[in-house]
ModelCIF file with pLDDT and N, C-alpha, C, O atoms, coordinates in Angstrom:
data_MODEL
#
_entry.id   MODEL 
#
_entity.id                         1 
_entity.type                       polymer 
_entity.pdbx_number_of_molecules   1 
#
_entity_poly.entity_id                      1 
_entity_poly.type                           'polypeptide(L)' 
_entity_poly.nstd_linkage                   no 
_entity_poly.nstd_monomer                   no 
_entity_poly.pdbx_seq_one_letter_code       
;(UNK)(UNK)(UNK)(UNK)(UNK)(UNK)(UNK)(UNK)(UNK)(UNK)(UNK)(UNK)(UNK)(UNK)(UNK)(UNK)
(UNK)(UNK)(UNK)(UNK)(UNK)(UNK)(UNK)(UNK)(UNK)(UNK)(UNK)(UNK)(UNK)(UNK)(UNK)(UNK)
;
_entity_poly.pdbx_seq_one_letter_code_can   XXXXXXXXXXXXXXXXXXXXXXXXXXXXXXXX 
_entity_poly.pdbx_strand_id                 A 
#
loop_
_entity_poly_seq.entity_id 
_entity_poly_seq.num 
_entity_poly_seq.mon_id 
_entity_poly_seq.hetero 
1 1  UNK n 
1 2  UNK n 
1 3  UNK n 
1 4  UNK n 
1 5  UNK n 
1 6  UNK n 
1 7  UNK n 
1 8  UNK n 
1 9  UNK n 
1 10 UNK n 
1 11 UNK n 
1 12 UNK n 
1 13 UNK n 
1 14 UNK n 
1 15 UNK n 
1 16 UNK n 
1 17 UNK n 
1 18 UNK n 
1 19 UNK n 
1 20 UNK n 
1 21 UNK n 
1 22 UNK n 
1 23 UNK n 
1 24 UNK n 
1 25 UNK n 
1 26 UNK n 
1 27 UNK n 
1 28 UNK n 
1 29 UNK n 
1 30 UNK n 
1 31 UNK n 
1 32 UNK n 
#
_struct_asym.id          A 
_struct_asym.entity_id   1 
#
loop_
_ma_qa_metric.id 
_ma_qa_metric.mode 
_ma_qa_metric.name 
_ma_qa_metric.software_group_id 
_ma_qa_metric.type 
1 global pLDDT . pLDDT 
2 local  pLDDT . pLDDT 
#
_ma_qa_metric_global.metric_id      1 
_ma_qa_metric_global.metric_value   95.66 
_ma_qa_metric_global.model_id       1 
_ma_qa_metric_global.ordinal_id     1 
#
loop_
_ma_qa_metric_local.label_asym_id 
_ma_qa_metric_local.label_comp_id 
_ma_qa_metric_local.label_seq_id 
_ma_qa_metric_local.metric_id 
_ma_qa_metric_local.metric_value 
_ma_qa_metric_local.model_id 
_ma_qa_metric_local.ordinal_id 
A UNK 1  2 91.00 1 1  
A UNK 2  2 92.00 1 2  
A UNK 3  2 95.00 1 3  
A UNK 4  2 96.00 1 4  
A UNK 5  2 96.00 1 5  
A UNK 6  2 96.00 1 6  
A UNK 7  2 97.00 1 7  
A UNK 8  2 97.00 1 8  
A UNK 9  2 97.00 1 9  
A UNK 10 2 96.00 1 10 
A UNK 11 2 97.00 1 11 
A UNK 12 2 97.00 1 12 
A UNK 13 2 96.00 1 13 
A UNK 14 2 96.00 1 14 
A UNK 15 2 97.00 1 15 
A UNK 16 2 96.00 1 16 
A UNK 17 2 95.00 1 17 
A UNK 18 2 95.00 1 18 
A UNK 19 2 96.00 1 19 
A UNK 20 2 94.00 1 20 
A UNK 21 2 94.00 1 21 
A UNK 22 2 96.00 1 22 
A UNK 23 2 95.00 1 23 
A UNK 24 2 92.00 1 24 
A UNK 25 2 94.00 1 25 
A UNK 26 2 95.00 1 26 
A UNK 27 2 97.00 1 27 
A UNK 28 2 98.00 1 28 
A UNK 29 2 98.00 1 29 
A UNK 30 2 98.00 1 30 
A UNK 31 2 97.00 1 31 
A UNK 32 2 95.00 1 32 
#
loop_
_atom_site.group_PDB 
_atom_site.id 
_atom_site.type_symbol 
_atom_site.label_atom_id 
_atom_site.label_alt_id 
_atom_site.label_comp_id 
_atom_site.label_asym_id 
_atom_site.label_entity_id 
_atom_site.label_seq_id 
_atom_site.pdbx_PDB_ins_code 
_atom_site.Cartn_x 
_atom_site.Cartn_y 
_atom_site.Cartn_z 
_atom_site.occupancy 
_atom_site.B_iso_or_equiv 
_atom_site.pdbx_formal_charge 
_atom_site.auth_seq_id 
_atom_site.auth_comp_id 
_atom_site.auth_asym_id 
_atom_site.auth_atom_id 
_atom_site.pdbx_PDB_model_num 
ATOM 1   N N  . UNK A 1 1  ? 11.826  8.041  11.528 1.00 91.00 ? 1  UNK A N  1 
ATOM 2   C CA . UNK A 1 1  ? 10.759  8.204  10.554 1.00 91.00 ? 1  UNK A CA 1 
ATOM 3   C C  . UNK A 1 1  ? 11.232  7.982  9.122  1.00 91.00 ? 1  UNK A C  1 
ATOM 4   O O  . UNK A 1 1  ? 10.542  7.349  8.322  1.00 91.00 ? 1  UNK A O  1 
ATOM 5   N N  . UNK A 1 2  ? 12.488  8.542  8.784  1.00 92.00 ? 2  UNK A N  1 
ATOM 6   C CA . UNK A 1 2  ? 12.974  8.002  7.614  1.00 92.00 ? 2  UNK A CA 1 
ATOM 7   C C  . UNK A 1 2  ? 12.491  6.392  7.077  1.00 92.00 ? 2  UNK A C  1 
ATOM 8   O O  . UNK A 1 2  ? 11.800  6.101  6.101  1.00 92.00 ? 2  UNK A O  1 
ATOM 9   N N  . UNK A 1 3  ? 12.925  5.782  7.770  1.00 95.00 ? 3  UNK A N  1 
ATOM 10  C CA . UNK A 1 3  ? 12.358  4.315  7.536  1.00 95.00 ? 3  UNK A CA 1 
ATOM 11  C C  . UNK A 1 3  ? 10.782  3.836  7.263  1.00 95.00 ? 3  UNK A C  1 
ATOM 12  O O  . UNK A 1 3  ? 10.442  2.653  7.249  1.00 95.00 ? 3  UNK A O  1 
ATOM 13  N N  . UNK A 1 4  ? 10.103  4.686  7.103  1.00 96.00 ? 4  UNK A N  1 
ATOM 14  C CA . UNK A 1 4  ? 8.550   5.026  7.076  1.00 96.00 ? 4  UNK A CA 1 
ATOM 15  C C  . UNK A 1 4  ? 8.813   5.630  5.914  1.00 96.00 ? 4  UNK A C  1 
ATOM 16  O O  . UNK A 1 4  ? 8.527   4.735  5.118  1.00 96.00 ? 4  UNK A O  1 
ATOM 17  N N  . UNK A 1 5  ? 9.259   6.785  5.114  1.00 96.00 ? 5  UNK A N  1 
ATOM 18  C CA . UNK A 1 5  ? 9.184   7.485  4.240  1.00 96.00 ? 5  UNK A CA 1 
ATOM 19  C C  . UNK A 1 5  ? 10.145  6.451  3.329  1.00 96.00 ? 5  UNK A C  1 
ATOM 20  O O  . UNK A 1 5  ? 9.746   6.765  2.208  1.00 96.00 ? 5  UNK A O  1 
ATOM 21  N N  . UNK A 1 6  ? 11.033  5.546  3.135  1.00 96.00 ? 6  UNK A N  1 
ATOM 22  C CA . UNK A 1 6  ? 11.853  4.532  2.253  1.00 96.00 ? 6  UNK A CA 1 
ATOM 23  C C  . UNK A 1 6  ? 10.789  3.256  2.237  1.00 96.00 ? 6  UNK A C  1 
ATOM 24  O O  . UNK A 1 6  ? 10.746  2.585  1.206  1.00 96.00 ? 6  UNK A O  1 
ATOM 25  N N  . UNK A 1 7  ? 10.227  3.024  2.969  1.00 97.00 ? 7  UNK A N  1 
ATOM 26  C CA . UNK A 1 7  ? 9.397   1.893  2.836  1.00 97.00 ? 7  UNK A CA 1 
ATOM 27  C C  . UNK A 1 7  ? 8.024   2.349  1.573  1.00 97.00 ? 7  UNK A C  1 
ATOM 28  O O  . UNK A 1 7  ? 7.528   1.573  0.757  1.00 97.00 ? 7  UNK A O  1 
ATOM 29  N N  . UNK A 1 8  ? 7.631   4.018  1.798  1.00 97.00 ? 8  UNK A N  1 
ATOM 30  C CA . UNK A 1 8  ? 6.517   3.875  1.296  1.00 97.00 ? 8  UNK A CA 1 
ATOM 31  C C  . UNK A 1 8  ? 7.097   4.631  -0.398 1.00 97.00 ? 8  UNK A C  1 
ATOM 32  O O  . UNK A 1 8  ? 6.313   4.484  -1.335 1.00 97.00 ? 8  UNK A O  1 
ATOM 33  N N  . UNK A 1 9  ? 8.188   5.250  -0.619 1.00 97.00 ? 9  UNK A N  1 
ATOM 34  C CA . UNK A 1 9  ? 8.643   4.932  -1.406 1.00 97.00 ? 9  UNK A CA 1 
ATOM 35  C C  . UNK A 1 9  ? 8.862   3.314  -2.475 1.00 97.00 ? 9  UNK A C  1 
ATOM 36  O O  . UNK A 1 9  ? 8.712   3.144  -3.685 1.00 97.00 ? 9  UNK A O  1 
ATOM 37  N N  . UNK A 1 10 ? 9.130   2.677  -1.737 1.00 96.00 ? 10 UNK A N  1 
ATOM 38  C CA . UNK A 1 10 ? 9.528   1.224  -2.371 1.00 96.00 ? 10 UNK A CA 1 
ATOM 39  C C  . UNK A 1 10 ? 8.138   0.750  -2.650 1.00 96.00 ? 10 UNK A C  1 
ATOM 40  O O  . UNK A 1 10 ? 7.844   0.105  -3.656 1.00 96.00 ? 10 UNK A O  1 
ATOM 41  N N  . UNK A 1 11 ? 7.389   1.060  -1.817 1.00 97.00 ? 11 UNK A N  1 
ATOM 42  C CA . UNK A 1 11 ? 6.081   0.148  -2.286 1.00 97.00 ? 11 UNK A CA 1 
ATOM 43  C C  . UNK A 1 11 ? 5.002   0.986  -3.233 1.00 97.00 ? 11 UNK A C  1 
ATOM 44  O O  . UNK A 1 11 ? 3.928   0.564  -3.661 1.00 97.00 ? 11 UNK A O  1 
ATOM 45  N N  . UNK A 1 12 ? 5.734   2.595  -3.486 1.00 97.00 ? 12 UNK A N  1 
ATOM 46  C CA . UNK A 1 12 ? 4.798   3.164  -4.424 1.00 97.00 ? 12 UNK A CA 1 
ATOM 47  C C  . UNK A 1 12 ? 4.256   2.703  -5.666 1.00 97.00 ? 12 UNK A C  1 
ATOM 48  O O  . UNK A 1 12 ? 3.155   2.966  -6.147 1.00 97.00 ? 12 UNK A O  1 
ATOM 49  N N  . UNK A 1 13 ? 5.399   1.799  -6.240 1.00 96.00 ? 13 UNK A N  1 
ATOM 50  C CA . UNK A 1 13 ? 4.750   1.347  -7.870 1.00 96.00 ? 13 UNK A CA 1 
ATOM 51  C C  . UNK A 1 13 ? 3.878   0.218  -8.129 1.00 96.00 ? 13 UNK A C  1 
ATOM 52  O O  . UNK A 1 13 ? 3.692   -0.443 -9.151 1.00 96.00 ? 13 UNK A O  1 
ATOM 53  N N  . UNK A 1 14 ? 3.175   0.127  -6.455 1.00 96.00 ? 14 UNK A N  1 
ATOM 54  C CA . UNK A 1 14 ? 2.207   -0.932 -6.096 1.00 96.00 ? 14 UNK A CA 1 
ATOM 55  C C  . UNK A 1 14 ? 1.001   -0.460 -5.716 1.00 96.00 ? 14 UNK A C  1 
ATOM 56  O O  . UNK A 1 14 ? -0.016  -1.152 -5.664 1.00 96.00 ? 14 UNK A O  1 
ATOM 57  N N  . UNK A 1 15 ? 1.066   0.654  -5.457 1.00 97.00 ? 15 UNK A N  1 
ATOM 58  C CA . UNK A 1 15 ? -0.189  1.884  -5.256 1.00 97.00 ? 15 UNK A CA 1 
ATOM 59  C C  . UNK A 1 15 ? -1.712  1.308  -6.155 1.00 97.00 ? 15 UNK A C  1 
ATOM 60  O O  . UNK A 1 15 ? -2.821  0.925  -5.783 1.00 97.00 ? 15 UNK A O  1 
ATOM 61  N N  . UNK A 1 16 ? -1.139  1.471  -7.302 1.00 96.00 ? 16 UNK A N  1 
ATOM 62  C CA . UNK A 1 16 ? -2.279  0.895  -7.856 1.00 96.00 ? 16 UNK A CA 1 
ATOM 63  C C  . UNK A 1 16 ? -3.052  -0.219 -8.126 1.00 96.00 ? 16 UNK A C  1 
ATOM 64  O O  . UNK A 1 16 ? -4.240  -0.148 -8.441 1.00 96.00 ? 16 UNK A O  1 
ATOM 65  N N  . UNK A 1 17 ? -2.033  -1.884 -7.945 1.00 95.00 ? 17 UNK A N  1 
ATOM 66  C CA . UNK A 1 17 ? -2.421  -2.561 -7.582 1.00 95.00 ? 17 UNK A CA 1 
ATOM 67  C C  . UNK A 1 17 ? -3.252  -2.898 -6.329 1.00 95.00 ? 17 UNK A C  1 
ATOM 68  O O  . UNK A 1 17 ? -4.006  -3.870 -6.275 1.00 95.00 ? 17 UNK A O  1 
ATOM 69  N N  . UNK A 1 18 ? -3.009  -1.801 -5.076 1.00 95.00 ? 18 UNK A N  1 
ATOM 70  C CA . UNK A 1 18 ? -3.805  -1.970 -4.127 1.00 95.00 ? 18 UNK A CA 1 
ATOM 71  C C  . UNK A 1 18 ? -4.903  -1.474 -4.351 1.00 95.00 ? 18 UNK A C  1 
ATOM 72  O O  . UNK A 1 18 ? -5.834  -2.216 -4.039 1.00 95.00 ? 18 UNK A O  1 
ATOM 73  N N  . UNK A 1 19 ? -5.320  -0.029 -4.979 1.00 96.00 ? 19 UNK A N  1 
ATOM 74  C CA . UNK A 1 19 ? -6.228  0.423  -5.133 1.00 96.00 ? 19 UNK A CA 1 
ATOM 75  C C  . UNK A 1 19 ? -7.467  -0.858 -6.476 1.00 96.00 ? 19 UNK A C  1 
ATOM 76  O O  . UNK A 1 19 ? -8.672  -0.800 -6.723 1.00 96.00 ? 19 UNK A O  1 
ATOM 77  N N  . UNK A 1 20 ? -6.570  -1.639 -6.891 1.00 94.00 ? 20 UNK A N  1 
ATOM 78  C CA . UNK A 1 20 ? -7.298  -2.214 -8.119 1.00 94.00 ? 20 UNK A CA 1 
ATOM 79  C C  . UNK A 1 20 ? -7.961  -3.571 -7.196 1.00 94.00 ? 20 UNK A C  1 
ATOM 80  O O  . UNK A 1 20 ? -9.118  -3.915 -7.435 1.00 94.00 ? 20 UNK A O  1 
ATOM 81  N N  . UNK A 1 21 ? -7.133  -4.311 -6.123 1.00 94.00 ? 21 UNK A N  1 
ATOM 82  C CA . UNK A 1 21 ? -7.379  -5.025 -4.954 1.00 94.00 ? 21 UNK A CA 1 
ATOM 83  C C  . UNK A 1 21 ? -8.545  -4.414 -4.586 1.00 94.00 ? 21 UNK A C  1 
ATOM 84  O O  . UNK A 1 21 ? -9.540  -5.114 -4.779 1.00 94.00 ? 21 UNK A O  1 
ATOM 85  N N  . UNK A 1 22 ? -8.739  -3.341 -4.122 1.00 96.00 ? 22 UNK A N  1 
ATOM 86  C CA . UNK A 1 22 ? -9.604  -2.787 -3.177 1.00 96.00 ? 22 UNK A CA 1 
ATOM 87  C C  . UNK A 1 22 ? -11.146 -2.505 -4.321 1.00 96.00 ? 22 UNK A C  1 
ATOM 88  O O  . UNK A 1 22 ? -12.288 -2.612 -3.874 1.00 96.00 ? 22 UNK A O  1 
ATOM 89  N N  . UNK A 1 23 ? -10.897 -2.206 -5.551 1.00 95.00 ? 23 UNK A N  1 
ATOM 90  C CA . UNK A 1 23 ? -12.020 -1.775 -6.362 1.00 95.00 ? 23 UNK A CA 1 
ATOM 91  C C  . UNK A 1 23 ? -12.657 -3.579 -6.694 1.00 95.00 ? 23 UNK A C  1 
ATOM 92  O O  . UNK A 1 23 ? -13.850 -3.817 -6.882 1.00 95.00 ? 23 UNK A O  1 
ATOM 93  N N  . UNK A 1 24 ? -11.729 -4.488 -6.700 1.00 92.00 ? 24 UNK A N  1 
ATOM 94  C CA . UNK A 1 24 ? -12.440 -5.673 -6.465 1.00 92.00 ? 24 UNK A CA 1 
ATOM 95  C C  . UNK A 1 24 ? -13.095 -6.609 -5.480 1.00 92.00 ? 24 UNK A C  1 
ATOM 96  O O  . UNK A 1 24 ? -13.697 -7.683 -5.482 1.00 92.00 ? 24 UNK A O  1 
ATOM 97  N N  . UNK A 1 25 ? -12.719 -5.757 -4.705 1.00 94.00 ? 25 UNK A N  1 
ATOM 98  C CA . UNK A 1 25 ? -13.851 -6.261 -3.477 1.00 94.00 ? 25 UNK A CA 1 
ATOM 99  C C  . UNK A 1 25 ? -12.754 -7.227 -1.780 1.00 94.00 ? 25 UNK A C  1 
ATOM 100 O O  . UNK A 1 25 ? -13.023 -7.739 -0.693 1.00 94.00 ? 25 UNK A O  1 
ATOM 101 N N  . UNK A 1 26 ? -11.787 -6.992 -2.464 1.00 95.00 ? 26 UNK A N  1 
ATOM 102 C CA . UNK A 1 26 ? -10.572 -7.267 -1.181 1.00 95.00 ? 26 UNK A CA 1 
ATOM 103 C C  . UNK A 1 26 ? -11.149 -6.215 0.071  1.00 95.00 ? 26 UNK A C  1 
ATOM 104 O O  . UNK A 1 26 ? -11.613 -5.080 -0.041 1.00 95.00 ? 26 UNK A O  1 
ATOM 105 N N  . UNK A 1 27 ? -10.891 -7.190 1.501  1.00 97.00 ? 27 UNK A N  1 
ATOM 106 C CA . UNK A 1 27 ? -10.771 -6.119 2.925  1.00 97.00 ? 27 UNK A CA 1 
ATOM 107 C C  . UNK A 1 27 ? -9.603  -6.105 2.616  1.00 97.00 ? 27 UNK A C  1 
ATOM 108 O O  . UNK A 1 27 ? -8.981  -7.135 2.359  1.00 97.00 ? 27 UNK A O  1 
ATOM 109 N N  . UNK A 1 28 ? -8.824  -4.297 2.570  1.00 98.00 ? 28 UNK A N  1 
ATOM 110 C CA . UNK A 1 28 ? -7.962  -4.327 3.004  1.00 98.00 ? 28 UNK A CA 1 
ATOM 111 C C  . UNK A 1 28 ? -7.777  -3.607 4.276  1.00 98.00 ? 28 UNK A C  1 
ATOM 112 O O  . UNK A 1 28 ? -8.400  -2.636 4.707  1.00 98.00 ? 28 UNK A O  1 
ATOM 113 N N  . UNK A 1 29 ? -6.548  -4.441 4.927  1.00 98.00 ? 29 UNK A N  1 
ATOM 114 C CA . UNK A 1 29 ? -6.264  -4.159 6.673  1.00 98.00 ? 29 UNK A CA 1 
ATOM 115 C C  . UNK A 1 29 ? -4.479  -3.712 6.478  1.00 98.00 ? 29 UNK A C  1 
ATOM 116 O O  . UNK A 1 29 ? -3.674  -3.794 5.551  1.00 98.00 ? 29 UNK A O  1 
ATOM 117 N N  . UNK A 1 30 ? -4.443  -3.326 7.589  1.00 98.00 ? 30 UNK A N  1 
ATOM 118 C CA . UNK A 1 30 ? -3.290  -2.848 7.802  1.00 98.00 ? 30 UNK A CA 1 
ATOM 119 C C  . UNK A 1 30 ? -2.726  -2.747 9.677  1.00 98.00 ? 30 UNK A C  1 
ATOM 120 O O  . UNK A 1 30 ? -3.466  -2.662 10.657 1.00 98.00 ? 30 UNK A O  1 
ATOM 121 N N  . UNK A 1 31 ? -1.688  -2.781 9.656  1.00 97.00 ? 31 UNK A N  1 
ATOM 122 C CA . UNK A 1 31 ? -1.481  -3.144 11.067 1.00 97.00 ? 31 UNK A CA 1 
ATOM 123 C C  . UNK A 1 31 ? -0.528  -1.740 11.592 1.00 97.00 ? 31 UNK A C  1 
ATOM 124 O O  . UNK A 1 31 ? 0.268   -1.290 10.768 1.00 97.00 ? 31 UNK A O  1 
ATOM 125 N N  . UNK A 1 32 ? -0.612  -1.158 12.779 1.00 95.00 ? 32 UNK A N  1 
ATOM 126 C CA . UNK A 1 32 ? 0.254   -0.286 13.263 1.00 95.00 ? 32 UNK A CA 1 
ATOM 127 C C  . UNK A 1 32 ? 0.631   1.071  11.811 1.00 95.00 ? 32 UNK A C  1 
ATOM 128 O O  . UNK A 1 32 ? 1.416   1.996  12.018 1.00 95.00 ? 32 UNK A O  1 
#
């Protein structure tokens, strides 16, 4: 599980770009 908790670390300072993706009208999907 570590490897789950370092991944979502690394991609935190992107958090908001997804959320800004998503307020523009992007599907977002996700797999597993």
């Amino acid at each position: 599980i570590q490897d789950l908790w370092r991944t979502l670390d690394e991609l935190r300072p992107y958090f908001p770009l997804l959320r800004k993706k998503h307020a523009q009208g992007s599907l977002l999907v996700s797999n597993c």
